[in-house]
Protein backbone atom coordinates (compact mmCIF):
# COMPACT_ATOMS: atom_id res chain seq x y z
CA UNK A 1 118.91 -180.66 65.39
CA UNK A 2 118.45 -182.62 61.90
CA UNK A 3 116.17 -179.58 59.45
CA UNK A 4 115.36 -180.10 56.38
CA UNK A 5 116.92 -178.20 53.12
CA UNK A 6 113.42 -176.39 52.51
CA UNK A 7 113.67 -175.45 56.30
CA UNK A 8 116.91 -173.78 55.96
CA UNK A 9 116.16 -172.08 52.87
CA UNK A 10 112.96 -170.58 54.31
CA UNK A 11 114.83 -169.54 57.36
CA UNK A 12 117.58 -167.59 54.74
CA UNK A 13 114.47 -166.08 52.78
CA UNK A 14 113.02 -165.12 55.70
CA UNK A 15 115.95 -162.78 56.87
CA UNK A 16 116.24 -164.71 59.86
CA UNK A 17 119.26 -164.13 62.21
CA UNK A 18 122.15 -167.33 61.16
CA UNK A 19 125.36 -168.01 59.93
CA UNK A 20 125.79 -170.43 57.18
CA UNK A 21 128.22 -172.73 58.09
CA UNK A 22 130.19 -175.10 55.28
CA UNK A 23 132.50 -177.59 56.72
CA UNK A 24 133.84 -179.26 53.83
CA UNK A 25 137.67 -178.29 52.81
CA UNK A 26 138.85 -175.27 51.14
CA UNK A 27 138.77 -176.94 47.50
CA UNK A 28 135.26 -178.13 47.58
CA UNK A 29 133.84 -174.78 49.02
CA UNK A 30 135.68 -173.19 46.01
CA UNK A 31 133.80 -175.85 43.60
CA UNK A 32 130.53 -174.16 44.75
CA UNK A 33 128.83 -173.45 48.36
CA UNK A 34 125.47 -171.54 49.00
CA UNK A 35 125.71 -168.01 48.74
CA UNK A 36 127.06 -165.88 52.01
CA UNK A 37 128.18 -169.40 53.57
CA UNK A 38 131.35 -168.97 56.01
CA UNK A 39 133.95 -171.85 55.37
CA UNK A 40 135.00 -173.61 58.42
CA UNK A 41 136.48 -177.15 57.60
CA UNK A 42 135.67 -180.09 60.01
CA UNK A 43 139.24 -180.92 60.95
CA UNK A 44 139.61 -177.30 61.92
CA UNK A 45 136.27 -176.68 63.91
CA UNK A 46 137.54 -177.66 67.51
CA UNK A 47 140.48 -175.07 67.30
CA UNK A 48 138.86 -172.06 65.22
CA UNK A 49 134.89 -172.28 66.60
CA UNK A 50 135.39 -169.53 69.23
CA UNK A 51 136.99 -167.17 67.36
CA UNK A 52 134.95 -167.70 64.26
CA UNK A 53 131.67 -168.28 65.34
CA UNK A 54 131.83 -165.55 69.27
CA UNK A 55 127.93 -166.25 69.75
CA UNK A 56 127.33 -169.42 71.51
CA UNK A 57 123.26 -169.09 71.04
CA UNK A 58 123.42 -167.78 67.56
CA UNK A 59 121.33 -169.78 64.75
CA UNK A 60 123.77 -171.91 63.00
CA UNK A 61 122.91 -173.56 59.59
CA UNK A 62 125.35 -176.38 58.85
CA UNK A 63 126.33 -178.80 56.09
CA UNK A 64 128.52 -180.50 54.17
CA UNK A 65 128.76 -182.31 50.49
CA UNK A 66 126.59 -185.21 51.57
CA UNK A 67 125.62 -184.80 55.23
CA UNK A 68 128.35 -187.02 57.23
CA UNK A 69 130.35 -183.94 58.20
CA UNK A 70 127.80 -181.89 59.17
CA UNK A 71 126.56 -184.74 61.79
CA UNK A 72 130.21 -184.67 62.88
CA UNK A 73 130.13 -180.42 63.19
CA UNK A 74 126.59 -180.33 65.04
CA UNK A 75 128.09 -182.66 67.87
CA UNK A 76 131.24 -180.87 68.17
CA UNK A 77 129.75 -177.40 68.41
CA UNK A 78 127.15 -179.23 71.04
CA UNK A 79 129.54 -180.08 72.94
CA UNK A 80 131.21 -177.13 73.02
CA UNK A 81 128.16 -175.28 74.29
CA UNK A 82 126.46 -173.83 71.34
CA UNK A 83 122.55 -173.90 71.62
CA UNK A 84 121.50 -173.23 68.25
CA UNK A 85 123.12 -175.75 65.54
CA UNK A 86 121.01 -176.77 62.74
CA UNK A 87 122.54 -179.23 60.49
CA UNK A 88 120.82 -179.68 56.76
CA UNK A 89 122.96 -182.22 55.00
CA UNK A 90 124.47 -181.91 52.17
CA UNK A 91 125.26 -179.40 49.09
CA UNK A 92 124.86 -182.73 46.88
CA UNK A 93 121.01 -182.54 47.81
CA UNK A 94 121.30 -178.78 47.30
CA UNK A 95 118.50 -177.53 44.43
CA UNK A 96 118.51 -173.62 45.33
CA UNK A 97 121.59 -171.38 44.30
CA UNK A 98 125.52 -172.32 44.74
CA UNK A 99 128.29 -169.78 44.01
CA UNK A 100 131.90 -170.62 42.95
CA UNK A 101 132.97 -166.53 43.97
């Protein structure tokens, strides 16, 4: 399910159960990613999803740098039975805090 960046931010300010999920590669989540986000590279999501990510109906936030990824993620973690993916673009669009920790 497509939400928009204010929806995921008011899901994270609300103290909602989620996991932020970044999908880009290892040097672009090190550029900047939002705060408490869990990196998990595309090209690696098919092999590491169960160990990384153990609750298939947990809320899942996803994105990418400009959204293309993120599409990609939400229909691989659909099909491998999560219930919960939420996929809000990308960082590009981002206006609320980044970190580069």
């Amino acid at each position: 399910m497509n939400i928009s960046q204010q929806e995921a931010k008011r899901i994270m300010d609300n103290g909602e159960d989620y996991i932020i999920l970044d999908v880009r590669g290892a040097e672009e989540y090190e550029q900047g990613h939002i705060p408490g986000a869990t990196l998990l590279p595309l090209s690696e999501l098919p092999a590491r999803a169960e160990e990384e990510l153990p609750d298939y109906e947990q809320q899942i936030l996803v994105y990418c740098r400009s959204g293309t990824r993120s599409a990609s993620a939400a229909i691989i973690l659909e099909s491998m039975g999560y219930t919960n993916i939420k996929d809000f673009g990308g960082i590009m669009d981002w206006t609320y805090d980044i970190a580069t920790d």
